[in-house]
N, C-alpha and C. Protein backbone atom coordinates (compact mmCIF):
# COMPACT_ATOMS: atom_id res chain seq x y z
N UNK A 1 0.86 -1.16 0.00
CA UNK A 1 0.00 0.00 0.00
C UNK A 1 0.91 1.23 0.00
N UNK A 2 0.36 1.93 -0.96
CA UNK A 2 1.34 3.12 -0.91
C UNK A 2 1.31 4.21 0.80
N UNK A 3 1.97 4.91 0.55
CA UNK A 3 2.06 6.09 1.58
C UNK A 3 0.88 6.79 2.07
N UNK A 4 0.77 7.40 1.17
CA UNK A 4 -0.40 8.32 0.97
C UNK A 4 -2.04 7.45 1.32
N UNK A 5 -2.08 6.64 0.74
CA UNK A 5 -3.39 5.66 1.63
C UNK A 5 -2.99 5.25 2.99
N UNK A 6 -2.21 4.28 3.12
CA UNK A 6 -1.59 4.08 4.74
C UNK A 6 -1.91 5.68 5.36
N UNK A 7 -1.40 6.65 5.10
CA UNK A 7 -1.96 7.72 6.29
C UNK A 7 -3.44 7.80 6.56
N UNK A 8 -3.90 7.82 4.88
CA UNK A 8 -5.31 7.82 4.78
C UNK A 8 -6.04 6.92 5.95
N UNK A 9 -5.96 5.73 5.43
CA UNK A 9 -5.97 4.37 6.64
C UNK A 9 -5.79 4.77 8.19
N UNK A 10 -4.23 4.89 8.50
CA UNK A 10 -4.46 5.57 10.17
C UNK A 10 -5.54 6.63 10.23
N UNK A 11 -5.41 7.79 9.51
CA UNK A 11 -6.72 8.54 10.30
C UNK A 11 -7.92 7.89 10.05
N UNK A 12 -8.13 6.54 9.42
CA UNK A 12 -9.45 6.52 9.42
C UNK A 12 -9.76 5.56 10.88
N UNK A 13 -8.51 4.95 11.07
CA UNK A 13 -8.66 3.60 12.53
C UNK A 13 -8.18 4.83 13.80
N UNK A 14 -7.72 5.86 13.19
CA UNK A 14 -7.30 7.24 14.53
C UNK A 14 -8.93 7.41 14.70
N UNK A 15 -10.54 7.54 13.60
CA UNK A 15 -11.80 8.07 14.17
C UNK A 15 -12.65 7.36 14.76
N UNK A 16 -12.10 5.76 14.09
CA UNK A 16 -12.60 4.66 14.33
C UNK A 16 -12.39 4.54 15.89
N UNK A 17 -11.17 4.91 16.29
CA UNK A 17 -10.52 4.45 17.94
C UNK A 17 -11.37 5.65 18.91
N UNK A 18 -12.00 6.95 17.89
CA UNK A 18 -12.45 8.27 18.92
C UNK A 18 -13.49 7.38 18.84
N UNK A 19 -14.27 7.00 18.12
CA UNK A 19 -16.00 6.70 18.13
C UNK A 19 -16.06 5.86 19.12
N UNK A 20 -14.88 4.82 19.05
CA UNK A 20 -15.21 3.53 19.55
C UNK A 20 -15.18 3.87 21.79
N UNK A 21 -14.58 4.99 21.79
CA UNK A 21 -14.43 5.44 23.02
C UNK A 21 -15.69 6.20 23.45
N UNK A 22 -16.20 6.94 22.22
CA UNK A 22 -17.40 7.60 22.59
C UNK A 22 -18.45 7.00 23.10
N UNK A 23 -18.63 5.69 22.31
CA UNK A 23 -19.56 5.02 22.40
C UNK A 23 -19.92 4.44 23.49
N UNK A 24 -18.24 3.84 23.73
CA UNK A 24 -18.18 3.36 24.99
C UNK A 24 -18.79 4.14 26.49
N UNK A 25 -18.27 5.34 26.15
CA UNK A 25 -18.72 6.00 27.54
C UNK A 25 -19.79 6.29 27.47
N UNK A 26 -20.82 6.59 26.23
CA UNK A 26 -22.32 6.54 26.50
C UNK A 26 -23.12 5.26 27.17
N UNK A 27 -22.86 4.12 26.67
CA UNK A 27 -22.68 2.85 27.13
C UNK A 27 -22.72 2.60 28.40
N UNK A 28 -21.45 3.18 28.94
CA UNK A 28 -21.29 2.91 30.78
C UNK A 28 -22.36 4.04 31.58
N UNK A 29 -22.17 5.16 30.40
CA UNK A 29 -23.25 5.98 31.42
C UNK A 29 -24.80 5.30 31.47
N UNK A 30 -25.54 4.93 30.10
CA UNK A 30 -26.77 4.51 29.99
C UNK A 30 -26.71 2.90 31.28
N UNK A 31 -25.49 2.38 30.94
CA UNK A 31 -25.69 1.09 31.99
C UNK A 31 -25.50 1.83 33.92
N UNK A 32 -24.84 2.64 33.83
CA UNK A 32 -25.22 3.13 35.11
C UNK A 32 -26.32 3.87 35.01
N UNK A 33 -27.11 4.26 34.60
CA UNK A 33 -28.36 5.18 34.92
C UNK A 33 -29.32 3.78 34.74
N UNK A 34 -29.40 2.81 34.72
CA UNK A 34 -30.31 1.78 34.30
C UNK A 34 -30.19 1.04 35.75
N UNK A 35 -28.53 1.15 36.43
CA UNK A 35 -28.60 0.28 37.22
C UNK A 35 -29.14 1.31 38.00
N UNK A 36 -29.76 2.66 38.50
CA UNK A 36 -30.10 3.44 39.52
C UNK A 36 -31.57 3.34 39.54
N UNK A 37 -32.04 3.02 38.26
CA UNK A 37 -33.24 2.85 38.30
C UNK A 37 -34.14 2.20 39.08
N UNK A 38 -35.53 1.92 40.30
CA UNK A 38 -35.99 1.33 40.79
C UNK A 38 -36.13 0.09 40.21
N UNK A 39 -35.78 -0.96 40.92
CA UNK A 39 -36.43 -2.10 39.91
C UNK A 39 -37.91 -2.70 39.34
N UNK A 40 -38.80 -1.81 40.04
CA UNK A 40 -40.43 -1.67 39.14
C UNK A 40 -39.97 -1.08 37.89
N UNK A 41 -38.98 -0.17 37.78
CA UNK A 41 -38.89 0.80 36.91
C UNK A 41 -38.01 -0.39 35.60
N UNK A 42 -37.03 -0.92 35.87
CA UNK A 42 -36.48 -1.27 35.00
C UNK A 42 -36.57 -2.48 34.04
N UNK A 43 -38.07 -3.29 34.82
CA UNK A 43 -38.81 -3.86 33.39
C UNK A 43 -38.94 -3.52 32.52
N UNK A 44 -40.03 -1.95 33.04
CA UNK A 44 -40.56 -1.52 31.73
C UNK A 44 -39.77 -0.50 30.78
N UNK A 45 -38.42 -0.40 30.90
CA UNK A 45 -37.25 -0.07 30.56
C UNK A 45 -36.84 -0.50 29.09
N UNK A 46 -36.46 0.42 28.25
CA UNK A 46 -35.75 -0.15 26.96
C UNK A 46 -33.98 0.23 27.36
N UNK A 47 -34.00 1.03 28.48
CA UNK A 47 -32.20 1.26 28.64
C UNK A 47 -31.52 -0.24 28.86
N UNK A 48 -32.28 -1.12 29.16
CA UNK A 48 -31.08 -2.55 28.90
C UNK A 48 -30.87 -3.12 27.26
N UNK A 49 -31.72 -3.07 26.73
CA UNK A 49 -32.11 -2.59 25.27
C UNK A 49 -30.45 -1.77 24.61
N UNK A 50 -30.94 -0.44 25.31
CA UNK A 50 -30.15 0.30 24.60
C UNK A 50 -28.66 0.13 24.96
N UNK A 51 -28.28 -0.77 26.01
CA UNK A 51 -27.07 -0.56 26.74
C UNK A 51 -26.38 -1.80 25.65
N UNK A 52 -27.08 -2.68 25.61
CA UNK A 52 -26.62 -4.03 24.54
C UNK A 52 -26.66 -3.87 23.00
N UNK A 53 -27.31 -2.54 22.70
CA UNK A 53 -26.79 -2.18 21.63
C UNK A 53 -25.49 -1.47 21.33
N UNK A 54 -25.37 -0.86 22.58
CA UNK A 54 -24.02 0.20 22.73
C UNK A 54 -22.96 -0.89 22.75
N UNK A 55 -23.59 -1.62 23.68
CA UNK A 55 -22.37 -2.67 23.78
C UNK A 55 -21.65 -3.34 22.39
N UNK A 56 -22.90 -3.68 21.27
CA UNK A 56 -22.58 -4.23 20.54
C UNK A 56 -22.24 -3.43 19.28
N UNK A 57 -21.86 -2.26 19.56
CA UNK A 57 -21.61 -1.29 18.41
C UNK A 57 -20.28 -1.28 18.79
N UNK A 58 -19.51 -0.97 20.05
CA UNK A 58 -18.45 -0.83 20.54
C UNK A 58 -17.70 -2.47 20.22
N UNK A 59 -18.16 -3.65 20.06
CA UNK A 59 -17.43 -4.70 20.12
C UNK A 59 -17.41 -4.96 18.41
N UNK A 60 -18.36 -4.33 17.71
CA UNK A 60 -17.79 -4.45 16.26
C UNK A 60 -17.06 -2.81 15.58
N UNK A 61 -16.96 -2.11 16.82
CA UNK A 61 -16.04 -0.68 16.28
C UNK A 61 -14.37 -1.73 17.02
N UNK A 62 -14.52 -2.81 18.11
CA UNK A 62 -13.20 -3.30 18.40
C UNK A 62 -12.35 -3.83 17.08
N UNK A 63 -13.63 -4.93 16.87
CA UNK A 63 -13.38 -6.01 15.21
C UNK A 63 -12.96 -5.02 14.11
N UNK A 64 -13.29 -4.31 13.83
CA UNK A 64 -13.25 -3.30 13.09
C UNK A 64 -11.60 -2.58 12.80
N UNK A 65 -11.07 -2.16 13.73
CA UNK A 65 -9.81 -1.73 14.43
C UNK A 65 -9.35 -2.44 14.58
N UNK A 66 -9.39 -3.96 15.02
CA UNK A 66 -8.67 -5.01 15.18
C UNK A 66 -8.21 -5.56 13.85
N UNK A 67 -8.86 -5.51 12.35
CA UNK A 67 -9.15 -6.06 11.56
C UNK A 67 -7.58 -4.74 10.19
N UNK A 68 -7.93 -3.67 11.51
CA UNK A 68 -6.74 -2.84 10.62
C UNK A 68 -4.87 -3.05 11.75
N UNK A 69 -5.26 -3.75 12.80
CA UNK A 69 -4.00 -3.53 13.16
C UNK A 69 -2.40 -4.29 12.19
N UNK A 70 -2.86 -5.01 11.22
CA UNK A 70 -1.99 -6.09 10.53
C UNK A 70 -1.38 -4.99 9.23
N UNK A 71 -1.52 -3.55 9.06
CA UNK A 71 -0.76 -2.38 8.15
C UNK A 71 0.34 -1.87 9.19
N UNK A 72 1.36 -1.39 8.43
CA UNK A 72 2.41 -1.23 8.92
C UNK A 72 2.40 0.25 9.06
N UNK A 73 1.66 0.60 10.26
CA UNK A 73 1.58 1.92 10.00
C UNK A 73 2.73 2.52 11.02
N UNK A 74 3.60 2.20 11.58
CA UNK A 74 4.86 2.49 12.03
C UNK A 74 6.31 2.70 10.86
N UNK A 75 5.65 2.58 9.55
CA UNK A 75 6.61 3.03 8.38
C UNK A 75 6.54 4.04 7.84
N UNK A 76 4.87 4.82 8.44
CA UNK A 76 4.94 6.48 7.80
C UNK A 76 5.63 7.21 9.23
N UNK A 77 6.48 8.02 8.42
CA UNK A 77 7.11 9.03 9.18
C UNK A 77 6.47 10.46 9.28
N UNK A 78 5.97 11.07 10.11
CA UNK A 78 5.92 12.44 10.36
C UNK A 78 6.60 13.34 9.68
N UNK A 79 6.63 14.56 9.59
CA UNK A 79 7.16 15.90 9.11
C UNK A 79 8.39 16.10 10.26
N UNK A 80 8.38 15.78 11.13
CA UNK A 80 9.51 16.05 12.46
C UNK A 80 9.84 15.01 12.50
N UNK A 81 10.12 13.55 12.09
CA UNK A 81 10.96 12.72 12.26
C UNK A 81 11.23 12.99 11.13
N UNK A 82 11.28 13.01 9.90
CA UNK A 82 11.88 13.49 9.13
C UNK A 82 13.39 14.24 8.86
N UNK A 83 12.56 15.46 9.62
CA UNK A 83 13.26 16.48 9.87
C UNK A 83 14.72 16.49 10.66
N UNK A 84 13.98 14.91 11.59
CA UNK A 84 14.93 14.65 12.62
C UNK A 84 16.02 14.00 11.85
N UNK A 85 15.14 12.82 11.10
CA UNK A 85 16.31 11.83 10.54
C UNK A 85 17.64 12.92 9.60
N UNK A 86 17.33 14.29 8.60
CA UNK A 86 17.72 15.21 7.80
C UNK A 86 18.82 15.31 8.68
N UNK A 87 18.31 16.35 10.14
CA UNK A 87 19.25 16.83 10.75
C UNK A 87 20.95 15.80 11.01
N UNK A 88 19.90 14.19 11.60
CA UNK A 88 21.45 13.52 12.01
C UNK A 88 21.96 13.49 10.82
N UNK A 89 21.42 12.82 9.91
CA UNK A 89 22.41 12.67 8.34
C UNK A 89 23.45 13.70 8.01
N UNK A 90 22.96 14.78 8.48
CA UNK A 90 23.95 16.58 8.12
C UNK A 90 24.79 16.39 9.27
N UNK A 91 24.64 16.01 10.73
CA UNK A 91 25.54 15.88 11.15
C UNK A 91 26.46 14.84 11.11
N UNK A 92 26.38 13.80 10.76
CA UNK A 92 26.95 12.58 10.46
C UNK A 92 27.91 12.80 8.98
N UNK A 93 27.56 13.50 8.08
CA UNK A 93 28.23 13.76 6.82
C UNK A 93 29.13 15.01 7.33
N UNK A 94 29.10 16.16 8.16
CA UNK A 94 29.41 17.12 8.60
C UNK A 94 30.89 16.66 8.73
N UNK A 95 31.06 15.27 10.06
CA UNK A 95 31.76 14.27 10.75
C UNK A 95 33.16 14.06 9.80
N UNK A 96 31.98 13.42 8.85
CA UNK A 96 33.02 12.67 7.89
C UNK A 96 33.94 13.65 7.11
N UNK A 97 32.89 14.49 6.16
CA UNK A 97 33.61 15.75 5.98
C UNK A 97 34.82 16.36 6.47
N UNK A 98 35.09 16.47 7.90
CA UNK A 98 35.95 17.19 8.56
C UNK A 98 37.75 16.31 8.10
């Protein structure tokens, strides 16, 4: 895969990893407000409903992300490692130079 997609790719498993957190914490909140609920109250309840959907949105946003960890996305370099790698090379040739 070229460069330019591979970045493409990380930011798309970088929104995939925000959602999958978002979700999550709506999730824990709806499952704690369900567990506060009276228990007359939480028969007639769709928040267990909704908590097992959260749940199950978050375990296929995991599959999902899991399914991209096998790209080598530790081979795109940044603008500042770059920069970094430039700098030693100039000093390393600088070296020899002398």
């Amino acid at each position: 895969m070229n460069k330019q997609r591979l970045k493409d790719l990380l930011k798309i498993k970088t929104e995939l990893e925000k959602l999958h957190d978002e979700i999550d914490g709506l999730a824990m909140e709806e499952q704690e407000a369900f567990d506060n609920l009276p228990d007359s109250l939480q028969d007639s309840s769709d928040m267990e409903e909704n908590v097992e959907s959260l749940d199950e949105a978050v375990q296929n946003l995991d599959d999902a992300i899991g399914s991209l960890d096998g790209f080598d996305f530790d081979s795109i370099k940044t603008k500042t490692q770059l920069k970094e790698e430039a700098r030693t090379r100039i000093k390393e040739i600088a070296i020899v130079l002398k």
